[in-house]
Protein backbone atom coordinates (compact mmCIF):
# COMPACT_ATOMS: atom_id res chain seq x y z
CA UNK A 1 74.54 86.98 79.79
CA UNK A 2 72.02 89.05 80.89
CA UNK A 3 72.67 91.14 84.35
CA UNK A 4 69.48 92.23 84.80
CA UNK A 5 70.57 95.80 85.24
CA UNK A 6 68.67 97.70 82.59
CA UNK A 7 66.80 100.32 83.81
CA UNK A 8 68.57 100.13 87.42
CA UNK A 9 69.05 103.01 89.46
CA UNK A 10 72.50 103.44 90.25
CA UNK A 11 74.81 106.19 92.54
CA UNK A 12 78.81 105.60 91.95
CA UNK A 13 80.35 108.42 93.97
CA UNK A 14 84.03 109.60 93.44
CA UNK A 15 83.20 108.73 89.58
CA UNK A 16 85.50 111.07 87.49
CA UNK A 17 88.36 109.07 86.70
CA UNK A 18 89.59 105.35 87.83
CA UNK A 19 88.04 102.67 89.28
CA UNK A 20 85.05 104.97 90.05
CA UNK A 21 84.31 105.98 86.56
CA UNK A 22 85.25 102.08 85.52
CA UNK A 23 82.13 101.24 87.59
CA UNK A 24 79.99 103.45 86.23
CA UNK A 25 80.62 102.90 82.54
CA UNK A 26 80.10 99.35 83.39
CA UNK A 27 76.95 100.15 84.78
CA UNK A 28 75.91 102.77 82.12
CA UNK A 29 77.15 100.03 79.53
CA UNK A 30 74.54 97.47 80.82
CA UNK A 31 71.32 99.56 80.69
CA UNK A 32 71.48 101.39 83.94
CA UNK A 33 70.33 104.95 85.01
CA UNK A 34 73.73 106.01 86.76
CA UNK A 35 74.30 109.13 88.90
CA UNK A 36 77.52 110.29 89.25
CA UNK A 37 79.40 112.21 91.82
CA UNK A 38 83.33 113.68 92.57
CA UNK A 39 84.98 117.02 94.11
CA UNK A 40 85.94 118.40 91.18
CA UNK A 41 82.67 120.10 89.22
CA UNK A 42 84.02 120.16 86.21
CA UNK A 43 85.76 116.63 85.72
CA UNK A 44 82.19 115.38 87.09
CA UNK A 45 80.51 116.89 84.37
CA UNK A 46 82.92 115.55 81.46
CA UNK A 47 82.86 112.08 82.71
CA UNK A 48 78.62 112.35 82.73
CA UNK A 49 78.42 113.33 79.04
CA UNK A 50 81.12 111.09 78.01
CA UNK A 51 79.97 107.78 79.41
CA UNK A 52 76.10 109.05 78.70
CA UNK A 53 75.27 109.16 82.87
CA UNK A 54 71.34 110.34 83.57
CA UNK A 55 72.79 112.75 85.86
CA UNK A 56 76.09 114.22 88.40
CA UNK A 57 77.17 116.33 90.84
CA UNK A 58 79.93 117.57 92.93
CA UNK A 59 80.38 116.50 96.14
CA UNK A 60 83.13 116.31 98.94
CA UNK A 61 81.44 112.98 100.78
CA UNK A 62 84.45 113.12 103.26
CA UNK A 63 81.91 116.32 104.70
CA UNK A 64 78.92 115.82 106.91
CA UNK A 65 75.52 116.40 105.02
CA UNK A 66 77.51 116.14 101.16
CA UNK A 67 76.89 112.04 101.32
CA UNK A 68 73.05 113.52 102.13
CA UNK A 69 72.69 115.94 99.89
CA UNK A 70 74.72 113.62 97.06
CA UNK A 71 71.91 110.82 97.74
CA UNK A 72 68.94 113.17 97.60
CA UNK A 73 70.14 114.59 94.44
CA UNK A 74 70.48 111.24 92.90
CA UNK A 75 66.98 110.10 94.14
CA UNK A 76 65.70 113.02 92.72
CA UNK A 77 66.77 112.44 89.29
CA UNK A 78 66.80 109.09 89.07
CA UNK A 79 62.97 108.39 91.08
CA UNK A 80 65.09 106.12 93.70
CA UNK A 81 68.24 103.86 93.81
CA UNK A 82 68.53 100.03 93.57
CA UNK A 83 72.61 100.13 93.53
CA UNK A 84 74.61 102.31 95.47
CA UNK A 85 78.90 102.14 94.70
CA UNK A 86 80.67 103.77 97.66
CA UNK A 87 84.05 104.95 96.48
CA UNK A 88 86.65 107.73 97.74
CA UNK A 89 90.08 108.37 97.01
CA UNK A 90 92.37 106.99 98.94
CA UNK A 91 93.84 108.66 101.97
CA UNK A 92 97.69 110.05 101.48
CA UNK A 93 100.87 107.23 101.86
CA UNK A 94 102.58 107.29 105.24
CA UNK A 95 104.01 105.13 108.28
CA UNK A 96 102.74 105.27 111.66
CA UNK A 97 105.19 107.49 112.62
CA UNK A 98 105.26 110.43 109.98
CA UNK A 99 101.06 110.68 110.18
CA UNK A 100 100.13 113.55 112.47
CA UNK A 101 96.98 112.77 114.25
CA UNK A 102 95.36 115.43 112.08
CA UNK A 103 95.20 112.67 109.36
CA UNK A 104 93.92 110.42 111.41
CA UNK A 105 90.67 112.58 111.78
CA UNK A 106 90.65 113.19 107.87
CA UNK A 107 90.97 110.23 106.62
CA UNK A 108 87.92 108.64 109.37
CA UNK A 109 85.51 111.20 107.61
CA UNK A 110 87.18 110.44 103.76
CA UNK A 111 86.75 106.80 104.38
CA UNK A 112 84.51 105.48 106.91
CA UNK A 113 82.13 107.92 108.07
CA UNK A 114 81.35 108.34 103.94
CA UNK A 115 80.63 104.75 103.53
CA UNK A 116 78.66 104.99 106.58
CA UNK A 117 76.79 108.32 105.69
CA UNK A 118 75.82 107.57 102.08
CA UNK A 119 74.32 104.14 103.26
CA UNK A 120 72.72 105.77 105.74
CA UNK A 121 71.24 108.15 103.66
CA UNK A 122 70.10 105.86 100.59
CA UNK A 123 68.25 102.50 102.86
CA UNK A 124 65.19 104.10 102.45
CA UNK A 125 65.52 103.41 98.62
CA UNK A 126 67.41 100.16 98.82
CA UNK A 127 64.86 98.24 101.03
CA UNK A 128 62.07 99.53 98.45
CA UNK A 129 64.34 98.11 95.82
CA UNK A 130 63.65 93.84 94.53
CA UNK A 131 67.48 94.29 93.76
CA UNK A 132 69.01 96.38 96.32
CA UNK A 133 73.17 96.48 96.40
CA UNK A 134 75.73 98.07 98.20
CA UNK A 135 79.47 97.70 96.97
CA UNK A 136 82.22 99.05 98.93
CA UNK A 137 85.48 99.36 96.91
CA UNK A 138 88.68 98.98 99.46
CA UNK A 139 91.61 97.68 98.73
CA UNK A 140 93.80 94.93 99.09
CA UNK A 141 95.62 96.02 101.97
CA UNK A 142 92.60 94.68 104.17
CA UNK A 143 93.66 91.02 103.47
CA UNK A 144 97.51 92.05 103.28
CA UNK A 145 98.31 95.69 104.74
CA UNK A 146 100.14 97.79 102.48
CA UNK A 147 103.68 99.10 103.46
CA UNK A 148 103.86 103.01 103.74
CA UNK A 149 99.80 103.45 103.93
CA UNK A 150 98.65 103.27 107.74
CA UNK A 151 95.53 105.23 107.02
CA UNK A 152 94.59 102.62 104.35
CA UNK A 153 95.42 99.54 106.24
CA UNK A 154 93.30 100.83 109.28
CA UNK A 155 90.38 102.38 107.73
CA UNK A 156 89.48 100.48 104.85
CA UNK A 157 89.46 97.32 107.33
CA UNK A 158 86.57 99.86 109.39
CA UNK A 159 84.93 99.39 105.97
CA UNK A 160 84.99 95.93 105.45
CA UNK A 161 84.09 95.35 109.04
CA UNK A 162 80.74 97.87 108.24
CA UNK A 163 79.78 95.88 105.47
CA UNK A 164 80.32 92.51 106.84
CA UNK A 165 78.06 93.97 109.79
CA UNK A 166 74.97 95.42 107.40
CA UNK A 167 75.30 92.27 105.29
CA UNK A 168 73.36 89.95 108.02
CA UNK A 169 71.31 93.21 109.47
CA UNK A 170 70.33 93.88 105.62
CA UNK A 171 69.37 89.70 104.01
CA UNK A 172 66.11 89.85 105.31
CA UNK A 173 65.54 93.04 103.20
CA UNK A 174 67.13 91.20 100.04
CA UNK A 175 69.81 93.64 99.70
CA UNK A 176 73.22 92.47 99.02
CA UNK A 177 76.54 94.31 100.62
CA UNK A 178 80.02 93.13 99.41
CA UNK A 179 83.41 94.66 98.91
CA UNK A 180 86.01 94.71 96.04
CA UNK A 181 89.21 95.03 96.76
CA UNK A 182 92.03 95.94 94.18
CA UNK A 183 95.36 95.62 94.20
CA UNK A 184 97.27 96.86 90.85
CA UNK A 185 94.50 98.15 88.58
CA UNK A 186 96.36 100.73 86.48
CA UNK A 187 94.91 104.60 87.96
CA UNK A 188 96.34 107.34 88.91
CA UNK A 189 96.74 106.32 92.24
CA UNK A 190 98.81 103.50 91.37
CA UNK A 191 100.92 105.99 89.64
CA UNK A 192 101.07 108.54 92.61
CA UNK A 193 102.25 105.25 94.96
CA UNK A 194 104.87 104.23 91.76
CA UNK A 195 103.97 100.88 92.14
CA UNK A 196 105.68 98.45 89.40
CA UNK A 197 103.84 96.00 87.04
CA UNK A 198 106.70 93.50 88.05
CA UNK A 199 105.14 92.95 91.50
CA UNK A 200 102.06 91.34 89.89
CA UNK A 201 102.20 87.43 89.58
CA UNK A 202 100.59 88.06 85.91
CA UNK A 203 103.66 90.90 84.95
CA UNK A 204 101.02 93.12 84.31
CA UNK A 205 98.58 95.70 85.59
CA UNK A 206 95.16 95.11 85.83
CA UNK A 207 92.62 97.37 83.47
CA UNK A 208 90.02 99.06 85.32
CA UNK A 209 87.53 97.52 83.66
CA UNK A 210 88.71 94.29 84.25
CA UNK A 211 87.80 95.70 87.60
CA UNK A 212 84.29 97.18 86.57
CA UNK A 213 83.11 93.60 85.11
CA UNK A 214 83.36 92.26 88.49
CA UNK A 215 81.71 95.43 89.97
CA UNK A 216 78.38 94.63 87.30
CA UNK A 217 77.79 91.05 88.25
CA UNK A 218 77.63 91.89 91.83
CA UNK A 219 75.25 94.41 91.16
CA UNK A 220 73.63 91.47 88.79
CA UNK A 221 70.25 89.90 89.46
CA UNK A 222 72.79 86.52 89.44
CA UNK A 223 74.74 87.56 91.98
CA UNK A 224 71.58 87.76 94.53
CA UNK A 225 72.97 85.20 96.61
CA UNK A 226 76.26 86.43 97.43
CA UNK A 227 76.50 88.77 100.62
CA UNK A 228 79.29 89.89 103.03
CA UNK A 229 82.40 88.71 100.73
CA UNK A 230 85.44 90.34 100.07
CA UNK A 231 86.33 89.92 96.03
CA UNK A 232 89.91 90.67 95.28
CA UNK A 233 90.84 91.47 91.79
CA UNK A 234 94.38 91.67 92.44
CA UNK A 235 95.76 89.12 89.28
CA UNK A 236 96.60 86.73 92.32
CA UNK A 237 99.50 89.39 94.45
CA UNK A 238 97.28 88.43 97.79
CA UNK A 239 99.50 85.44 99.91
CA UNK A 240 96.92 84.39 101.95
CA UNK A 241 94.81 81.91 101.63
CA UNK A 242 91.15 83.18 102.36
């Protein structure tokens, strides 16, 4: 099947390593321009040359101006941006009661305000775009909160909330915004959180780009239809019913 994203302009941000870099090889993999972005300079650059990206950077998104900055770079390079892939890594483990309020503040600007800012930043190119998308990766925890992660569970639902928001502001515009949320895709996050295969209804973990595939037909010409949903790719661990 043909996505229709050759030649698509493409920013996947915290892109070194795990689902972010999934994403982006997908991407790469079907023809599109993709820039790249993560904290760490060097890790950035490796993951650029080995999945062939047109360009990267460092950038801490979590800072005012770095989403900005991380946008203008990419339209620079790239002569605009159909597809934009808002990723960060996930805010440290924790109850209510052991986060000091000082994490509170960190994690807002890690994963909110850096949805919020590199949207921001990049509608200029997305409404000038005949196949503008926006995916927000989350997680599962904002069907089915996540023991141990209060951050998580509170400000990835923010995120959802944004993008369930800008997908009725942004329809008339043709631009698409939807989420993916994961739940036991093998990264190293998974290992840091020593979660076990066993919990998974299919006794396994998922690959991340299991994950990516449903990342590219979002982004496809296909999936021009489908706006303000939630996709879990979870092998079936969420309970609820919607």
């Amino acid at each position: 099947m043909d996505l229709g994203l050759t030649d698509r302009l493409a920013l996947v941000t915290a892109a070194s390593r795990g689902l972010g870099r999934a994403c982006a090889e997908a991407l790469a993999a079907e023809g599109s321009q993709v820039f790249i972005s993560s904290r760490d300079a060097a890790a950035i650059e490796s993951t650029g040359k080995a999945i062939n990206a047109a360009g990267w950077a460092a950038a801490d998104i979590s800072k005012p101006g770095e989403p900005e900055s991380l946008v203008e770079n990419a339209r620079t390079k790239l002569g605009g941006l159909d597809i934009v892939i808002v990723n960060a890594g996930g805010p440290p483990p924790g109850t209510f009661q052991t986060t000091q309020l000082e994490s509170w503040e960190a994690a807002f600007h890690l994963t909110l305000m850096s949805a919020v800012r590199l949207v921001n930043a990049a509608l200029p190119d997305l409404k000038q775009s005949d196949q503008g998308r926006v995916i927000f990766i989350t997680s599962i925890a904002v069907r089915q909160p996540i023991p141990n992660l209060v951050l998580s569970n509170s400000l990835r639902a923010g995120v959802t909330g944004l993008a369930k928001t800008l997908s009725r502001e942004l329809a008339p515009d043709g631009i698409t915004v939807n989420c993916l949320a994961p739940d036991g895709i093998l990264t190293d996050r998974m290992r840091e959180l020593k979660v076990s295969a066993a919990s998974s209804p299919m006794g396994r973990f998922g690959d991340p780009s299991e994950f990516a595939a449903a990342c590219a037909f979002l982004c496809s010409k296909q999936a021009g239809y489908i706006t303000g949903q939630t996709l879990g790719v979870d092998g079936g661990s969420l309970l609820g019913v919607h």
